[in-house]
Protein backbone atom coordinates (compact mmCIF):
# COMPACT_ATOMS: atom_id res chain seq x y z
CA UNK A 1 68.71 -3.47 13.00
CA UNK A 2 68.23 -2.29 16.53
CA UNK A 3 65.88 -3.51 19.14
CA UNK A 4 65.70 -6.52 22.10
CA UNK A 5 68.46 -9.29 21.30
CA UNK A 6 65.52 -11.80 21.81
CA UNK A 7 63.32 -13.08 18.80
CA UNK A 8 60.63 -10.92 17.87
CA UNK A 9 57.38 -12.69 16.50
CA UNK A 10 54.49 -10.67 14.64
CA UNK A 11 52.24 -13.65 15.28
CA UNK A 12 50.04 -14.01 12.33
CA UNK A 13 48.65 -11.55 9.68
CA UNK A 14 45.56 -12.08 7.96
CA UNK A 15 45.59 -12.17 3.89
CA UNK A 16 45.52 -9.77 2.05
CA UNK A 17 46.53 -7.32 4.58
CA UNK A 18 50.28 -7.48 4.73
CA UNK A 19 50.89 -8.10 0.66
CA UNK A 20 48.16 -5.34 0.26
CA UNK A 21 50.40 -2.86 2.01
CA UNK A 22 53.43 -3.86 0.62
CA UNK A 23 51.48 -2.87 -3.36
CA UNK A 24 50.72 0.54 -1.52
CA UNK A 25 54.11 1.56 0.29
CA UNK A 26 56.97 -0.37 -2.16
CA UNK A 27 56.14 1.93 -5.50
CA UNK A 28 57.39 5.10 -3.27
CA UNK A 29 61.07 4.15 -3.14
CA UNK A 30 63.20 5.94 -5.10
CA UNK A 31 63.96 5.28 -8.63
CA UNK A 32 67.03 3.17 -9.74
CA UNK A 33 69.22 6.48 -10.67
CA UNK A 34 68.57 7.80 -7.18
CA UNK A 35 69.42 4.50 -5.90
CA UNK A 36 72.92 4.54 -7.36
CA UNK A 37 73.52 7.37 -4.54
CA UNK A 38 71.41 6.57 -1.96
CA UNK A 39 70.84 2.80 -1.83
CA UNK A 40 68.52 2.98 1.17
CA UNK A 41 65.88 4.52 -0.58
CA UNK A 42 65.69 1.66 -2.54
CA UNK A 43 64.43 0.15 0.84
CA UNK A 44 61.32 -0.55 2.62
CA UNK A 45 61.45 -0.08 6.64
CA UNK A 46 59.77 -2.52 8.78
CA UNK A 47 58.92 -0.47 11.92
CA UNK A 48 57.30 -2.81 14.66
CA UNK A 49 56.29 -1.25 17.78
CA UNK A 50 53.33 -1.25 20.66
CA UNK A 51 51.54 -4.39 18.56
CA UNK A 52 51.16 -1.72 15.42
CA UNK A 53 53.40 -2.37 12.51
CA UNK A 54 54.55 0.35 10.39
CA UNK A 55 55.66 -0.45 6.62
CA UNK A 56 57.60 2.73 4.92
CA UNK A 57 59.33 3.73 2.06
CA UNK A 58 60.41 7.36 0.72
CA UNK A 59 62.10 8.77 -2.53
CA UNK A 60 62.50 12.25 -0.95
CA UNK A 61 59.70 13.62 -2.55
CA UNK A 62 57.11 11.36 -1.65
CA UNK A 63 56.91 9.46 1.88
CA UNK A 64 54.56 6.52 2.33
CA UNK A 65 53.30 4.77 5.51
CA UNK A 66 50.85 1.64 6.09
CA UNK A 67 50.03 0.82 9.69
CA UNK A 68 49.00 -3.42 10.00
CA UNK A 69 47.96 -4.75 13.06
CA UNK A 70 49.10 -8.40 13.40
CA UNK A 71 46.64 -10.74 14.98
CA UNK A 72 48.80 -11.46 17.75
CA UNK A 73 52.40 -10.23 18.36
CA UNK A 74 55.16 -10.36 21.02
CA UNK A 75 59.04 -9.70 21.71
CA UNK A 76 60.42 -5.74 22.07
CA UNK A 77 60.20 -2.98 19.30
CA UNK A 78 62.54 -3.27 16.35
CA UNK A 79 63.28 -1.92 13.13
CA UNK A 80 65.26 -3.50 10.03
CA UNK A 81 65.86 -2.70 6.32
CA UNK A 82 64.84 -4.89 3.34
CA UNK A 83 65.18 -3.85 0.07
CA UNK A 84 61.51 -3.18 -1.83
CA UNK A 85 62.45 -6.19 -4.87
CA UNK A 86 62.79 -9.16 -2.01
CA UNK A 87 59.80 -7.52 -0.23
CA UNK A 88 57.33 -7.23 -3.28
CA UNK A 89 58.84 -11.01 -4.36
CA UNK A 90 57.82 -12.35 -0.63
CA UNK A 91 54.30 -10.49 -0.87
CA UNK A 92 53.51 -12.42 -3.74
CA UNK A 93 54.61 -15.52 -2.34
CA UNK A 94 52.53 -14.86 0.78
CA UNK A 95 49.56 -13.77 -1.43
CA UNK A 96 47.60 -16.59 -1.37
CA UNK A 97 48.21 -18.05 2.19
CA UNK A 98 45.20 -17.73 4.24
CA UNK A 99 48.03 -16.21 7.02
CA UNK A 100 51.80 -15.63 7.48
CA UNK A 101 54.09 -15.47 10.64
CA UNK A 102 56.68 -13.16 10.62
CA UNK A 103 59.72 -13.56 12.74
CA UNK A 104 62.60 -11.05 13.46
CA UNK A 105 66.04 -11.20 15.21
CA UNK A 106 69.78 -10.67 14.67
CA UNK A 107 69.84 -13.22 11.82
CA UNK A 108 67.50 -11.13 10.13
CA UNK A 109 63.55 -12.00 8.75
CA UNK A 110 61.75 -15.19 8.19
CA UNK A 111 58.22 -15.79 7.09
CA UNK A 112 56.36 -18.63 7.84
CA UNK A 113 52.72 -19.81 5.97
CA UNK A 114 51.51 -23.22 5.76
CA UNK A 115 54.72 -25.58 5.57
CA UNK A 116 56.84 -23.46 3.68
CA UNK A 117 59.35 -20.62 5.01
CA UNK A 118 60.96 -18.01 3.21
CA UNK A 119 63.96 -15.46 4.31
CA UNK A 120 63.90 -11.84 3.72
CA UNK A 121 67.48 -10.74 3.68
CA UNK A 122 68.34 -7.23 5.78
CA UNK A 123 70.18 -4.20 4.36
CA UNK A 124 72.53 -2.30 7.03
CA UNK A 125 71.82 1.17 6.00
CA UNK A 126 69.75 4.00 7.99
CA UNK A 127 66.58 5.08 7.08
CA UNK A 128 65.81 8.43 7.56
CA UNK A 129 63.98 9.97 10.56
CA UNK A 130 60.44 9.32 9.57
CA UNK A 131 58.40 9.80 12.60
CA UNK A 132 60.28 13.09 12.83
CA UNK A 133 58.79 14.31 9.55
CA UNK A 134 55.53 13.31 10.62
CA UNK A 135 55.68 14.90 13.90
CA UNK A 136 56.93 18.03 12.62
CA UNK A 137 53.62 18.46 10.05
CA UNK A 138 51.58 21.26 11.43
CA UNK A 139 47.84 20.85 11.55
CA UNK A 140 46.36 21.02 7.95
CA UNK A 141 44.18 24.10 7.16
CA UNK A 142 42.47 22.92 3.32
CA UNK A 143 41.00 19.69 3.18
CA UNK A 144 40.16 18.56 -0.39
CA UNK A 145 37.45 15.43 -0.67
CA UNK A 146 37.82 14.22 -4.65
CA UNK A 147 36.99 11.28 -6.69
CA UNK A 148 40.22 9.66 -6.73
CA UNK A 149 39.47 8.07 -10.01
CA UNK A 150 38.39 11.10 -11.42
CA UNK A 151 41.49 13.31 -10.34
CA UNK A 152 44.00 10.87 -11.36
CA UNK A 153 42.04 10.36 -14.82
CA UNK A 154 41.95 13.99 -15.46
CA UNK A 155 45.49 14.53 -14.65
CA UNK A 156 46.77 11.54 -16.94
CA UNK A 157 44.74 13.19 -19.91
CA UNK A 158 46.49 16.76 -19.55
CA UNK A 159 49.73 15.02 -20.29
CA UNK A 160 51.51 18.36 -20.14
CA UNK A 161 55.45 18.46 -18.44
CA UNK A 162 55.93 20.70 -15.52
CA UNK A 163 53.89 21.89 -12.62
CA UNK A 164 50.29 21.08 -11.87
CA UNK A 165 48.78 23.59 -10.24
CA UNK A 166 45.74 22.43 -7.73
CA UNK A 167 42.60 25.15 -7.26
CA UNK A 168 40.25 25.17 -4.55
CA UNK A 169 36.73 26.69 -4.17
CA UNK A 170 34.37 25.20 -1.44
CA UNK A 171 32.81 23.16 -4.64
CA UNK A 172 35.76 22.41 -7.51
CA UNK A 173 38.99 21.62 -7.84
CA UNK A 174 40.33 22.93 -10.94
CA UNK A 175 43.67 21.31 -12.43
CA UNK A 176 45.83 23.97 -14.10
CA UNK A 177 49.05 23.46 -16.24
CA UNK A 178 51.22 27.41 -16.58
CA UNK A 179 47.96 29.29 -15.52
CA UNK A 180 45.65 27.66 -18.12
CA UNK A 181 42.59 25.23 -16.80
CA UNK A 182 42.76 21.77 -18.07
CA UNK A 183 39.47 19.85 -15.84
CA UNK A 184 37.75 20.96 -13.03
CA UNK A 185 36.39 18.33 -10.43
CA UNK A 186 33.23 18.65 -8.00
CA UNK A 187 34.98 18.43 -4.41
CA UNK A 188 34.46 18.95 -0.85
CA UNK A 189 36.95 21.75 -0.16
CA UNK A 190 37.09 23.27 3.52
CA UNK A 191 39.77 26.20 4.42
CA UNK A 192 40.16 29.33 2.21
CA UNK A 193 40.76 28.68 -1.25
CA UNK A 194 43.98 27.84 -1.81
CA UNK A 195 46.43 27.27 -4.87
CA UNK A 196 49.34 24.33 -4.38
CA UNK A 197 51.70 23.14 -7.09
CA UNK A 198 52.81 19.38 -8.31
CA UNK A 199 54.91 17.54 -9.87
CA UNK A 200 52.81 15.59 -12.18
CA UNK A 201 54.98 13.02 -11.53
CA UNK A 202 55.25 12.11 -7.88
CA UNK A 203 51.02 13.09 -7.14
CA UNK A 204 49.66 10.44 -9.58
CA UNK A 205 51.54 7.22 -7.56
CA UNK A 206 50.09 8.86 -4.52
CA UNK A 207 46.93 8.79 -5.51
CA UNK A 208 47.11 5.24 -7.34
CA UNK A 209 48.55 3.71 -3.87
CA UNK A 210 45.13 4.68 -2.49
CA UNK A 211 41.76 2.46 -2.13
CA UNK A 212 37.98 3.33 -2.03
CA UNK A 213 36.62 6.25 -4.08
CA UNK A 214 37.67 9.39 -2.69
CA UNK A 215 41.11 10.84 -2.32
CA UNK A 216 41.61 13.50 0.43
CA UNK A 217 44.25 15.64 0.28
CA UNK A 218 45.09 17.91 3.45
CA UNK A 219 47.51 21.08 2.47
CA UNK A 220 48.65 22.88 5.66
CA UNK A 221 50.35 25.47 3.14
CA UNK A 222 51.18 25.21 -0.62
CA UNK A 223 55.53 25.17 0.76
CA UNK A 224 55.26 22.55 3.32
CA UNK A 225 54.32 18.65 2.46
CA UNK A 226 50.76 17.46 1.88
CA UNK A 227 49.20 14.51 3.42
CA UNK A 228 47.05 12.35 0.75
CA UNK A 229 44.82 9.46 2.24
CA UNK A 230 42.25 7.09 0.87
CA UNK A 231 39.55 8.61 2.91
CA UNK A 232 37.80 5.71 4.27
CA UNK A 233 41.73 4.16 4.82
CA UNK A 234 42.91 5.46 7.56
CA UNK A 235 45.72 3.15 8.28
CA UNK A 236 47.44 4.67 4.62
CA UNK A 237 49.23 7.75 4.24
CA UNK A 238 51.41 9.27 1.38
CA UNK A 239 53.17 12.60 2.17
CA UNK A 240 53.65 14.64 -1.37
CA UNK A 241 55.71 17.44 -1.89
CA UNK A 242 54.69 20.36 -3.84
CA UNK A 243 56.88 22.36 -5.79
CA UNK A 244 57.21 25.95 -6.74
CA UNK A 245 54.31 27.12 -9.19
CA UNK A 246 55.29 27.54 -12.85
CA UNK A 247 55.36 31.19 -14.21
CA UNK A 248 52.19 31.87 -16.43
CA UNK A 249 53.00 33.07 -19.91
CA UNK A 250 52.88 37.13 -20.37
């Protein structure tokens, strides 16, 4: 933890806001393999700063961030660690409460609804540089506007292993495993056509993380990490990488 010594209240959050983010952000932490040899990304980071409170969790591949604004905070900026099984088990305490306070010092985190209290317990660990990574995005150049249901259906039917190739017109997306079409989607699409690869594994939980109809993916170039967002949620954000494109067959 780092931060002012003094206790740091986030005042009160409305329901469902802060279990609601912690169902978007907790499925991107890494799986339990890759937690074996990096046990803070089985964590969630509690970023709390200028009245905005970040919730974030990464698996290397895949970075997600929800921004809540408490309805009334107070203390200095800090930052702690909790691991995403205690935080999803504390969500769905808090669940039903019409609100929750949220306090954070030294000793760690302590939630308060109704007459009942629960403690979060803190993992001493350090969570990569996150605000760097978003920082360092450039500006995107392709903007894709698709039915999130849709996309994610269409993807989940292929069923094929390896890459999944994204194709952009100013009208369709087209979904291609090794070169060979599998759906194609009505979509907004603005840039130049472009052509981005996926693991089919990491861009379905980014997309299922999302709320509202549309999905909007913005590519600033098919090497560097693509922002997907719910598009009427601006407070979400899921960074995917993509991966090298798989070799068509001769």
């Amino acid at each position: 933890m780092d931060g002012t010594e003094a206790l740091m209240s986030i005042g009160t959050f409305a329901r469902p806001g802060g279990a609601g983010a912690v169902r978007q952000v907790a499925p991107a932490v890494a799986s339990a393999p890759v937690r074996e040899e990096f046990p803070v990304l089985g964590c969630v980071l509690i970023d709390i700063e200028r009245q905005e409170v970040r919730l974030v969790a990464t698996d290397r591949y895949r970075l997600a961030v929800r921004a809540l604004r408490p309805l009334s905070a107070e203390g200095g900026p800090r930052r702690v660690l909790v691991g995403a099984s205690e935080l999803k088990d504390v969500a769905s305490w808090a669940g039903p409460l019409p609100d929750v306070d949220i306090e954070v010092d030294r000793r760690g985190v302590r939630l308060h609804g109704g007459r009942a209290a629960r403690a979060l317990p803190t993992v001493d660990e350090t969570f990569p540089d996150y605000r760097m990574i978003l920082d360092d995005l450039p500006a995107a150049r392709h903007r894709i506007i698709a039915d999130r249901t849709a996309l994610r259906a269409a993807i989940a039917e292929a069923g094929h292993d390896g890459p999944l190739t994204l194709r952009t017109d100013e009208r369709r997306l087209t979904l291609a495993f090794r070169g060979s079409a599998t759906a194609t989607l009505p979509a907004v699409c603005t840039g130049a056509p472009v052509r981005i690869a996926f693991d089919p594994g990491v861009l379905p939980p980014a997309l299922d993380a999302g709320v509202g109809p549309d999905a909007l993916p913005e590519i600033s170039s098919p090497t560097r990490p693509v922002v997907v967002r719910p598009a009427d949620q601006g407070s979400f954000t899921t960074l995917v990488m993509p991966v090298h494109e798989a070799p068509t067959a001769a």
